[in-house]
N, C-alpha and C. Protein backbone atom coordinates (compact mmCIF):
# COMPACT_ATOMS: atom_id res chain seq x y z
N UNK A 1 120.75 97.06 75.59
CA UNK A 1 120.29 97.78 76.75
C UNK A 1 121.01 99.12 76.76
N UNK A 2 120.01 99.88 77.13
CA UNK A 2 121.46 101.30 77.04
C UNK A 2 120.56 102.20 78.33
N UNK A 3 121.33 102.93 79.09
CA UNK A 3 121.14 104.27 80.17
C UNK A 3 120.26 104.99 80.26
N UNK A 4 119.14 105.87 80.55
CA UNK A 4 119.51 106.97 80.17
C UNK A 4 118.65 107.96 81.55
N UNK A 5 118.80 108.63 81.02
CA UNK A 5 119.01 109.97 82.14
C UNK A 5 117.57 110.49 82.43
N UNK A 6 117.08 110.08 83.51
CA UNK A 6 115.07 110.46 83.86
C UNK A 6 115.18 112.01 83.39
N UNK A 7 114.73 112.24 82.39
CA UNK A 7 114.26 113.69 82.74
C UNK A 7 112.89 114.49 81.86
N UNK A 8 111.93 114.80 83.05
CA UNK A 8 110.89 115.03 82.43
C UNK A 8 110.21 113.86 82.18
N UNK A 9 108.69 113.98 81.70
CA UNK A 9 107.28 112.48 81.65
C UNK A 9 108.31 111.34 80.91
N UNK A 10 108.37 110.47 81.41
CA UNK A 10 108.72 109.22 80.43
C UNK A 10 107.41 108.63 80.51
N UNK A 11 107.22 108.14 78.76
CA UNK A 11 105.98 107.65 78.62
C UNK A 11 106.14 106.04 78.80
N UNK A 12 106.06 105.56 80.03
CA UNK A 12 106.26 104.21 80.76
C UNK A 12 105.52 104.18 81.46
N UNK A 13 104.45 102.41 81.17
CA UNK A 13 103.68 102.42 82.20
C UNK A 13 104.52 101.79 83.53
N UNK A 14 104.19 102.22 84.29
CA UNK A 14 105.24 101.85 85.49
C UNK A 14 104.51 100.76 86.42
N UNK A 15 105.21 99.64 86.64
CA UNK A 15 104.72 98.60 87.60
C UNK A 15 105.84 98.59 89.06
N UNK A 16 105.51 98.39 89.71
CA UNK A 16 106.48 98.11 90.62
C UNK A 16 106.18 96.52 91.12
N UNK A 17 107.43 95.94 91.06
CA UNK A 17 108.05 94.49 91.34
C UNK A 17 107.21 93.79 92.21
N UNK A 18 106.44 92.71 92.13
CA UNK A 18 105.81 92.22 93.46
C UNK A 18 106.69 91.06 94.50
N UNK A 19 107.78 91.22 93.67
CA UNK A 19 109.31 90.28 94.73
C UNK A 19 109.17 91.59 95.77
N UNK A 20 109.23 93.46 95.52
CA UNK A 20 109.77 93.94 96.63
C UNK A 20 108.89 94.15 97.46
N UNK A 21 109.40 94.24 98.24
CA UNK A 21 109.12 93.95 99.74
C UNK A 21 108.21 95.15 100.67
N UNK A 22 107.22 95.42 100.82
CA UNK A 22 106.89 96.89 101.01
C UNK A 22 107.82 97.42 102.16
N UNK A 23 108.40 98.79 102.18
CA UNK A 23 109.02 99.38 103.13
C UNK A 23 110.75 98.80 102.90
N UNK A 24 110.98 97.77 102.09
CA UNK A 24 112.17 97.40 102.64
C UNK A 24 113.74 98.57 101.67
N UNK A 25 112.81 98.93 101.07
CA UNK A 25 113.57 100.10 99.99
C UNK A 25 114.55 99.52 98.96
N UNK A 26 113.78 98.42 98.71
CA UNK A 26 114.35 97.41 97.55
C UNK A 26 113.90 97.39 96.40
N UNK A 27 113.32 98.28 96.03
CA UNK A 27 111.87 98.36 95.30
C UNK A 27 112.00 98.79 93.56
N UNK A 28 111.90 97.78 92.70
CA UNK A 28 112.67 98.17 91.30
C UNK A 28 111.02 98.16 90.34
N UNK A 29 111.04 98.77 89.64
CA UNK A 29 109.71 99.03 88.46
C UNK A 29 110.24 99.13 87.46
N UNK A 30 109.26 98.67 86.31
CA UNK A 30 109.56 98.18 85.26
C UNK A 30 108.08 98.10 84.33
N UNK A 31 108.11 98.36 83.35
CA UNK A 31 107.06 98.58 82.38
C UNK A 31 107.09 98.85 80.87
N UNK A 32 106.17 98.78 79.94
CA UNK A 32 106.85 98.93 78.47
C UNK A 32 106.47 99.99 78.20
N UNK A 33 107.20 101.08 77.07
CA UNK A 33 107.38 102.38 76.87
C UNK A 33 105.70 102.40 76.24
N UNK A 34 104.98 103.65 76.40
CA UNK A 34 103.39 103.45 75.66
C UNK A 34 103.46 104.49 74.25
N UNK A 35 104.84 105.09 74.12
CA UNK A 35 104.80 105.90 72.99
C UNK A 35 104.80 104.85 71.61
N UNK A 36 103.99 103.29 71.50
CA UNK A 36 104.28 102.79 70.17
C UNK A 36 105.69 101.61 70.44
N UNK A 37 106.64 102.11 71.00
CA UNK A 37 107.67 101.50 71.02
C UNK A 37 107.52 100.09 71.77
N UNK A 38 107.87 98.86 71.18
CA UNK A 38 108.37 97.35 71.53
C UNK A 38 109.18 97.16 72.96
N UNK A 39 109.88 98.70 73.20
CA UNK A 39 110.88 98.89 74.47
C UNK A 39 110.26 98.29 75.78
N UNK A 40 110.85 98.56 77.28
CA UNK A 40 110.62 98.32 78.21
C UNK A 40 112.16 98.90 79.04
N UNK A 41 111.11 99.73 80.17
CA UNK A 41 112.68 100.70 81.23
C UNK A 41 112.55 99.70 82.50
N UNK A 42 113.32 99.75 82.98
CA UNK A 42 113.74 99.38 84.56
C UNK A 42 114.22 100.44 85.07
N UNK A 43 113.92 100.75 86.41
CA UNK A 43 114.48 101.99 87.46
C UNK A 43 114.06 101.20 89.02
N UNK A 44 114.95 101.84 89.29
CA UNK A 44 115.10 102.05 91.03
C UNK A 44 113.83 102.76 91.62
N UNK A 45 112.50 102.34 92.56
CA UNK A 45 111.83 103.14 92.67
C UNK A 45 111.86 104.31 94.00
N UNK A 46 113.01 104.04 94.80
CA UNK A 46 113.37 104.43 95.35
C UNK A 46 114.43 105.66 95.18
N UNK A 47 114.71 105.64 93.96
CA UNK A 47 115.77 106.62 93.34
C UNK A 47 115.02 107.06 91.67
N UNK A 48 114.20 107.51 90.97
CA UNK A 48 113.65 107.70 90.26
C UNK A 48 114.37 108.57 89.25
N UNK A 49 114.67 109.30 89.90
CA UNK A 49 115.41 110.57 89.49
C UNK A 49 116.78 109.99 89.04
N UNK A 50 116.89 108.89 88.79
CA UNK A 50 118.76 108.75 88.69
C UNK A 50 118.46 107.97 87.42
N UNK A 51 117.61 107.66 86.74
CA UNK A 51 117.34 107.34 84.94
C UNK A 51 116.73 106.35 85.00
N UNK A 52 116.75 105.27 84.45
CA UNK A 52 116.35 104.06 83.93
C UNK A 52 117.02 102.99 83.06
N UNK A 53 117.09 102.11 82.91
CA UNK A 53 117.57 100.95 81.81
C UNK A 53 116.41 100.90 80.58
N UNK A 54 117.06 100.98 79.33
CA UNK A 54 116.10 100.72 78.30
C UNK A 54 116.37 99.11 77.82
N UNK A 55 115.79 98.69 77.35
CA UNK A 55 115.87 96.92 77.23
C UNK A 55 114.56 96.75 75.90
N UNK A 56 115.33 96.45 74.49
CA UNK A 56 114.50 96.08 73.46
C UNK A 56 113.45 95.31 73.80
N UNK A 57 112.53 95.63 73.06
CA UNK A 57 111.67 93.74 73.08
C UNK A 57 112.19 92.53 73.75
N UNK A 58 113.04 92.51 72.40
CA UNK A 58 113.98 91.31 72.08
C UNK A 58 114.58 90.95 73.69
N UNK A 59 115.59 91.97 74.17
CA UNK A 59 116.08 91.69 75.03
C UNK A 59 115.95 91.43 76.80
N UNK A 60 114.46 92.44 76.86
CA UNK A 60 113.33 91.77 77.74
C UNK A 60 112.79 91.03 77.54
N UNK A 61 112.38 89.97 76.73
CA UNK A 61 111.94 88.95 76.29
C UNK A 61 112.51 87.68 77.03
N UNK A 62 114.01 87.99 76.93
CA UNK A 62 115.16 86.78 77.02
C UNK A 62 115.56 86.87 78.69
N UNK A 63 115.35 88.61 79.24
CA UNK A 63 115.74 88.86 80.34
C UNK A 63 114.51 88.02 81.46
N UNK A 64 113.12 87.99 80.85
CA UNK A 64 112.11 87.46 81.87
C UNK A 64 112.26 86.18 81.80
N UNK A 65 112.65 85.18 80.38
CA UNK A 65 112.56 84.25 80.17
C UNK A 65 113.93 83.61 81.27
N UNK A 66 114.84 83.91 81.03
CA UNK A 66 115.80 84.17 81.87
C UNK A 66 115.60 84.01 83.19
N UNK A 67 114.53 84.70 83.96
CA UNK A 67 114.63 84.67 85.15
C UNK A 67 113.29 83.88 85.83
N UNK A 68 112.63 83.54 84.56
CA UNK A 68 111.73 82.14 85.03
C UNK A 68 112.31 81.06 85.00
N UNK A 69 113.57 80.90 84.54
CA UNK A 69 114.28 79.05 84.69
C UNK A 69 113.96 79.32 86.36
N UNK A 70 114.52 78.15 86.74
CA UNK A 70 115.17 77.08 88.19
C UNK A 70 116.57 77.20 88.08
């Protein structure tokens, strides 16, 4: 996973979370990069401007799988 810094088009299709809550300003999006790349960003949609999380395939893979257990 690594940082990085919003600046300028990121080519991400962007979803926003259907856990958040409308209005409650909890609100995180997430989508896979469309330049070709296996990637996938996470950001704050409430803070846009403050970068994103990059997360391999691989490691979004394990992160969703992850958060479908019980």
């Amino acid at each position: 996973m690594s940082m990085d810094k919003a600046t300028g088009f990121l080519p991400v299709a962007w979803h926003i979370s259907t856990y958040s809550a409308s209005g409650s300003g909890q609100c995180v999006e997430a989508g896979p990069f469309t330049n070709g790349s296996t990637s996938f960003a996470v950001r704050d949609s409430q803070h846009r401007g403050h970068g994103h999380l990059t997360f391999t395939g691989t490691e979004w893979a394990a992160l969703v799988a992850a958060l479908g257990r019980d």
